[in-house]
Protein backbone atom coordinates (compact mmCIF):
# COMPACT_ATOMS: atom_id res chain seq x y z
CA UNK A 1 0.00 0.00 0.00
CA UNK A 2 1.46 3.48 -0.74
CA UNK A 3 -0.25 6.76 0.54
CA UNK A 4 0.75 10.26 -1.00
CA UNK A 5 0.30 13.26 1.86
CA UNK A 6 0.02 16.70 0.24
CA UNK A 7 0.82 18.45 3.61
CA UNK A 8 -1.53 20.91 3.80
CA UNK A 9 -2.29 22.86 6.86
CA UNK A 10 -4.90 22.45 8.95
CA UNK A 11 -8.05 23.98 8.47
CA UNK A 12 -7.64 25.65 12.34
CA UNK A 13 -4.53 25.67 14.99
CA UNK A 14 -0.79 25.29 14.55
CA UNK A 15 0.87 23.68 11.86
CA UNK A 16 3.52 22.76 14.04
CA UNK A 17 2.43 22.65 17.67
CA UNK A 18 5.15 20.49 18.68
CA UNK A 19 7.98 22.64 16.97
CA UNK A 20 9.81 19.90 15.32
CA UNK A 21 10.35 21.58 11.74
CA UNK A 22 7.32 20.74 10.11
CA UNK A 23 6.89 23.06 6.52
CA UNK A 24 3.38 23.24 5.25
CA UNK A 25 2.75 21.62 1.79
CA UNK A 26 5.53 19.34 1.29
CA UNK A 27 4.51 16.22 -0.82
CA UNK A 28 5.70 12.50 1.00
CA UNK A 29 5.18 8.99 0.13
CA UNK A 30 4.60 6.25 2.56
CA UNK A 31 4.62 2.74 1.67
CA UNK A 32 4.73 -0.74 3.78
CA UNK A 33 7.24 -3.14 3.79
CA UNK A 34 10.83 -3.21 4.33
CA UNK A 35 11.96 -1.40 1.50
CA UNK A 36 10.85 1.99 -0.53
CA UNK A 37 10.34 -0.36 -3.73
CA UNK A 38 6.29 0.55 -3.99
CA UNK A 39 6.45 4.40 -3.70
CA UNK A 40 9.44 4.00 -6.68
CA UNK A 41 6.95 2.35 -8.62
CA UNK A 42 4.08 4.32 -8.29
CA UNK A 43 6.59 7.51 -9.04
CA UNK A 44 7.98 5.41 -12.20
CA UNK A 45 4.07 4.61 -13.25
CA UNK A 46 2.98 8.38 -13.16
CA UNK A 47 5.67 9.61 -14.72
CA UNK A 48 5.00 6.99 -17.43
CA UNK A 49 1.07 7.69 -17.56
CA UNK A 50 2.44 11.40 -17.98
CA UNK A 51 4.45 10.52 -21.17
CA UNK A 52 1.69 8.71 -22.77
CA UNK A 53 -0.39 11.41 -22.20
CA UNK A 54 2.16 13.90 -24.04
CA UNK A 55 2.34 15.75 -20.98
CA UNK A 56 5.87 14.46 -20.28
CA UNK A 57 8.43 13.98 -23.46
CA UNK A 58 10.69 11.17 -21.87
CA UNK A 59 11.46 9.60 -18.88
CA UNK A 60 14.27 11.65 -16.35
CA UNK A 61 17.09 10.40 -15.03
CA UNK A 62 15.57 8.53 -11.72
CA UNK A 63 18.09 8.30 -8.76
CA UNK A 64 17.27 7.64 -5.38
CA UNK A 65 19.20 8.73 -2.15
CA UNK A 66 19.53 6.67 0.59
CA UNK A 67 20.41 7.11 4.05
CA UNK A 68 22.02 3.81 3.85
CA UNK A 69 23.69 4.19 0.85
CA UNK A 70 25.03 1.36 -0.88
CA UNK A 71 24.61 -0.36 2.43
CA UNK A 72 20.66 -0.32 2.11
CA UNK A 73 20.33 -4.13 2.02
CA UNK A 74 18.03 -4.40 -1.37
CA UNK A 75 18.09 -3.45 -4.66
CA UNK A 76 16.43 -0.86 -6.71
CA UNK A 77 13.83 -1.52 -8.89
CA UNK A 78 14.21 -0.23 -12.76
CA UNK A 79 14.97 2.40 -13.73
CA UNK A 80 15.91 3.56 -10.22
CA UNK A 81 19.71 3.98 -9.36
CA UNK A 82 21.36 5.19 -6.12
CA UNK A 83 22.46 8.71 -5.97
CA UNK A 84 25.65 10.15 -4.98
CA UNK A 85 25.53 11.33 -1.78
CA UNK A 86 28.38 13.82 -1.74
CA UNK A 87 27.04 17.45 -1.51
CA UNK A 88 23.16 16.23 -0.72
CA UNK A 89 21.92 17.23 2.81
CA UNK A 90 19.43 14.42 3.69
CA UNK A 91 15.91 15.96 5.18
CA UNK A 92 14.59 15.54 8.50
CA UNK A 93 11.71 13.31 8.70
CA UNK A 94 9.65 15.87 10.30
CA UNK A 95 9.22 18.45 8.24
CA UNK A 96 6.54 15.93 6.44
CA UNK A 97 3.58 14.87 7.99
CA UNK A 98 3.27 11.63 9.97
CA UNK A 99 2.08 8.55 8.16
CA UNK A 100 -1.17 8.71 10.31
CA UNK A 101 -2.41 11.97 12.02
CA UNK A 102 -0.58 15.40 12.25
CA UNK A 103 1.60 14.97 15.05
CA UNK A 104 5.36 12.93 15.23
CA UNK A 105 5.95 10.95 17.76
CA UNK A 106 8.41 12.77 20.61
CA UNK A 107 10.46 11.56 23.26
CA UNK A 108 12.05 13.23 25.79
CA UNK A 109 14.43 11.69 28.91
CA UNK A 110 14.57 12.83 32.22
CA UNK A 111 16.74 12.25 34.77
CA UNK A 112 14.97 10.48 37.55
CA UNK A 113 17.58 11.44 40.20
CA UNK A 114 19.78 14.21 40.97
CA UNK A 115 23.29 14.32 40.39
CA UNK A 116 24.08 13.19 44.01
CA UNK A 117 22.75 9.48 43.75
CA UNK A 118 21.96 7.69 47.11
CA UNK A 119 24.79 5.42 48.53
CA UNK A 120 23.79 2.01 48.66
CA UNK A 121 24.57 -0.16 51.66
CA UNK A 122 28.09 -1.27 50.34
CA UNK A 123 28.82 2.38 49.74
CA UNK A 124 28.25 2.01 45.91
CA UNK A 125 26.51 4.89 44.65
CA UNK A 126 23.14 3.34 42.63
CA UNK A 127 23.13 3.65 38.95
CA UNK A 128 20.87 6.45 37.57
CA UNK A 129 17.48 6.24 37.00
CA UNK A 130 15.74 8.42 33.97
CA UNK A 131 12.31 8.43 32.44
CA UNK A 132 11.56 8.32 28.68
CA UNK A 133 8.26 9.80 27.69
CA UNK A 134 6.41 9.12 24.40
CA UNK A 135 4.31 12.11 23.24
CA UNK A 136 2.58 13.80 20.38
CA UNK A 137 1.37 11.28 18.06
CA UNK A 138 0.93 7.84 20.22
CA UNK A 139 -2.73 7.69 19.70
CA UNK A 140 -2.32 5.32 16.95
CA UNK A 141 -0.36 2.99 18.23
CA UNK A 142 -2.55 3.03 21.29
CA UNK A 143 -3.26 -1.17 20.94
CA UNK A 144 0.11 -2.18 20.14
CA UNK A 145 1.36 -0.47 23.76
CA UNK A 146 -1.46 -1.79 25.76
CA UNK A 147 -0.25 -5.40 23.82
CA UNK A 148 3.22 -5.04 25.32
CA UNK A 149 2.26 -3.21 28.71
CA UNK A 150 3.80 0.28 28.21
CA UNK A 151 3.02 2.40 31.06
CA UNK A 152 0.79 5.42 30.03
CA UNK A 153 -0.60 8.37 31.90
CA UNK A 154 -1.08 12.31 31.64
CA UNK A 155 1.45 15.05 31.85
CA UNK A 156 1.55 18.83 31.89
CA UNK A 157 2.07 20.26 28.51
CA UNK A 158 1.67 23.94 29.84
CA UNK A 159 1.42 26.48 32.36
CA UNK A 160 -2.57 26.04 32.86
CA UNK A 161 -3.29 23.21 35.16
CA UNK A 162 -5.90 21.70 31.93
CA UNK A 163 -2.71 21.80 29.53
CA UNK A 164 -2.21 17.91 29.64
CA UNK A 165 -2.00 14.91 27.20
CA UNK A 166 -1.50 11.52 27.35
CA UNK A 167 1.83 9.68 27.16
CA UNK A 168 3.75 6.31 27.20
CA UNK A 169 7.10 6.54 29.37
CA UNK A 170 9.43 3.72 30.21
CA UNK A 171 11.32 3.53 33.38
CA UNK A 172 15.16 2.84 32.68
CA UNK A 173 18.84 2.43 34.22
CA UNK A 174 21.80 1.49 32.26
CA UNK A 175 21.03 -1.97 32.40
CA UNK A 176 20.58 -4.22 29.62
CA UNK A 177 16.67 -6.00 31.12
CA UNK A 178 16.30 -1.92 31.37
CA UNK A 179 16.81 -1.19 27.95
CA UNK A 180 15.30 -4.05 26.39
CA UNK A 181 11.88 -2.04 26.81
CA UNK A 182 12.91 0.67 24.81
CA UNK A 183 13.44 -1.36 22.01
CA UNK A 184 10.69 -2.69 22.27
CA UNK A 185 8.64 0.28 21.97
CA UNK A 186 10.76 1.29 19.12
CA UNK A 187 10.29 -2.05 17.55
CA UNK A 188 7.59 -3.43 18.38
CA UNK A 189 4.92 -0.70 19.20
CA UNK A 190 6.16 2.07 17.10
CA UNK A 191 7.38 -0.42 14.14
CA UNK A 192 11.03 1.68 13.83
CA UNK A 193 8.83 4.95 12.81
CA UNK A 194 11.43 7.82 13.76
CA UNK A 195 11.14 9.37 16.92
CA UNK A 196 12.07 13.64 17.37
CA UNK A 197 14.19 12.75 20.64
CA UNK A 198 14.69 15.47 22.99
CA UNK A 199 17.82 15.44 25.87
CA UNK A 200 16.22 16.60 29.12
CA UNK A 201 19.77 15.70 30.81
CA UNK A 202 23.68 16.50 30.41
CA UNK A 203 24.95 16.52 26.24
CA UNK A 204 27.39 13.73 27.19
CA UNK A 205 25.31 11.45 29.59
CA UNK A 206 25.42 7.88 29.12
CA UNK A 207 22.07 6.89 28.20
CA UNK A 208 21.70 9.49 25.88
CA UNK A 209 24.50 8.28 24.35
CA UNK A 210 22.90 4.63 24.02
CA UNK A 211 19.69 6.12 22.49
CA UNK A 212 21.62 8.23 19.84
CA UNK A 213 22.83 4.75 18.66
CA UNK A 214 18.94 3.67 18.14
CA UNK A 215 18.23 4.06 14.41
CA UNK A 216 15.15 5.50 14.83
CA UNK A 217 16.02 8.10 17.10
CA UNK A 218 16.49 11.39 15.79
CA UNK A 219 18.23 13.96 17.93
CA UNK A 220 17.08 17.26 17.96
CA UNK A 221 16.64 20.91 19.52
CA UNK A 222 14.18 22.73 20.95
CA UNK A 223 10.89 20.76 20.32
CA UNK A 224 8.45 21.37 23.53
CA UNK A 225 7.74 18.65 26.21
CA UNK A 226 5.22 17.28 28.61
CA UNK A 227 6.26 19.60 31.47
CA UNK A 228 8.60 21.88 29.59
């Protein structure tokens, strides 16, 4: 299945409410399946319903660029071929709209203690604990987190006390039982869609660290947060 979004704004409200770069009117593509092959095709089927129509004198050159590059683990289907990527600044996901809805899904982490941790009973300070808090557009995957028992609840998303919305957040240390529920959200509940990831803690901390390795999470700047 492919589905074309035109991007238009809404007919009321923000175009943007959660500030993550998203540009009114840009055209995207989403198709199922692991690879991009069905939106290629239905590009390579207009364009050749265009030059049987005369609107369209002959078929363009057709390259594709790939985050992966030449690493992208299938091949193109005719007459696609991969682009050079030298000189070609990728996009953000976000300044599209979603697949479903008008809202990206955001996460932001939070330190769940302060920089003084506890001393345990040997003397060994306890490992940090942070929170990671699923917002924005979680509605539809609603089913698949009840499924795997994500916690959910409402935050503040404001200064009025009635400013709230309802997230998923995951508890976490750096511990690898810990973890393993983050990729599962990722994974399983939010089927690798990419996530506008926002650092609530210190540039350099460790976890952050670990979810910058995630390939679905995409750092950024200054989106607004549950709380924020």
């Amino acid at each position: 299945m492919t589905r074309v979004v035109t991007g238009g704004p809404p007919p009321s409200g923000p175009s943007d409410p959660d500030q993550v770069g998203l540009v009114d009117w840009n055209l995207v593509l989403y198709c199922g399946g692991a690879t991009p092959a069905a939106a290629l095709d239905f590009v390579h089927f207009i364009l050749q319903y265009k030059i049987r129509k005369a609107t369209l004198l002959k078929l363009p050159d057709l390259q594709v660029v790939h985050v992966a590059g030449a690493s992208a683990g299938f091949a193109l289907p005719e007459p696609w071929r991969l682009a050079d990527m030298k000189g070609i600044e990728v996009p953000q996901p976000f300044a599209v709209l979603p697949p479903r809805g008008r809202r990206h899904v955001l996460a932001h982490l939070e330190r769940s203690q302060c920089e003084d941790e506890v001393q345990g009973e040997e003397g060994q300070k306890d490992e940090p604990k942070y929170t990671l808090t699923f917002f924005g557009g979680i509605y539809h995957f609603r089913a698949a987190s009840e499924l795997n028992r994500i916690a959910g609840g409402f935050a503040s998303t404001g200064a009025e006390e009635d400013q709230r919305e309802y997230v998923r957040y995951v508890g976490l240390t750096p511990e690898a039982t810990a973890m393993k529920q983050v990729i599962l959200v990722l994974e399983e509940v939010l089927k690798h869609l990419p996530v506008y990831f926002v650092n609530m803690t210190e540039p350099d901390d460790e976890m952050v660290a670990w979810l910058r390795q995630q390939p679905s999470i995409i750092p950024a700047a200054g989106a607004l947060g549950p709380g924020s």
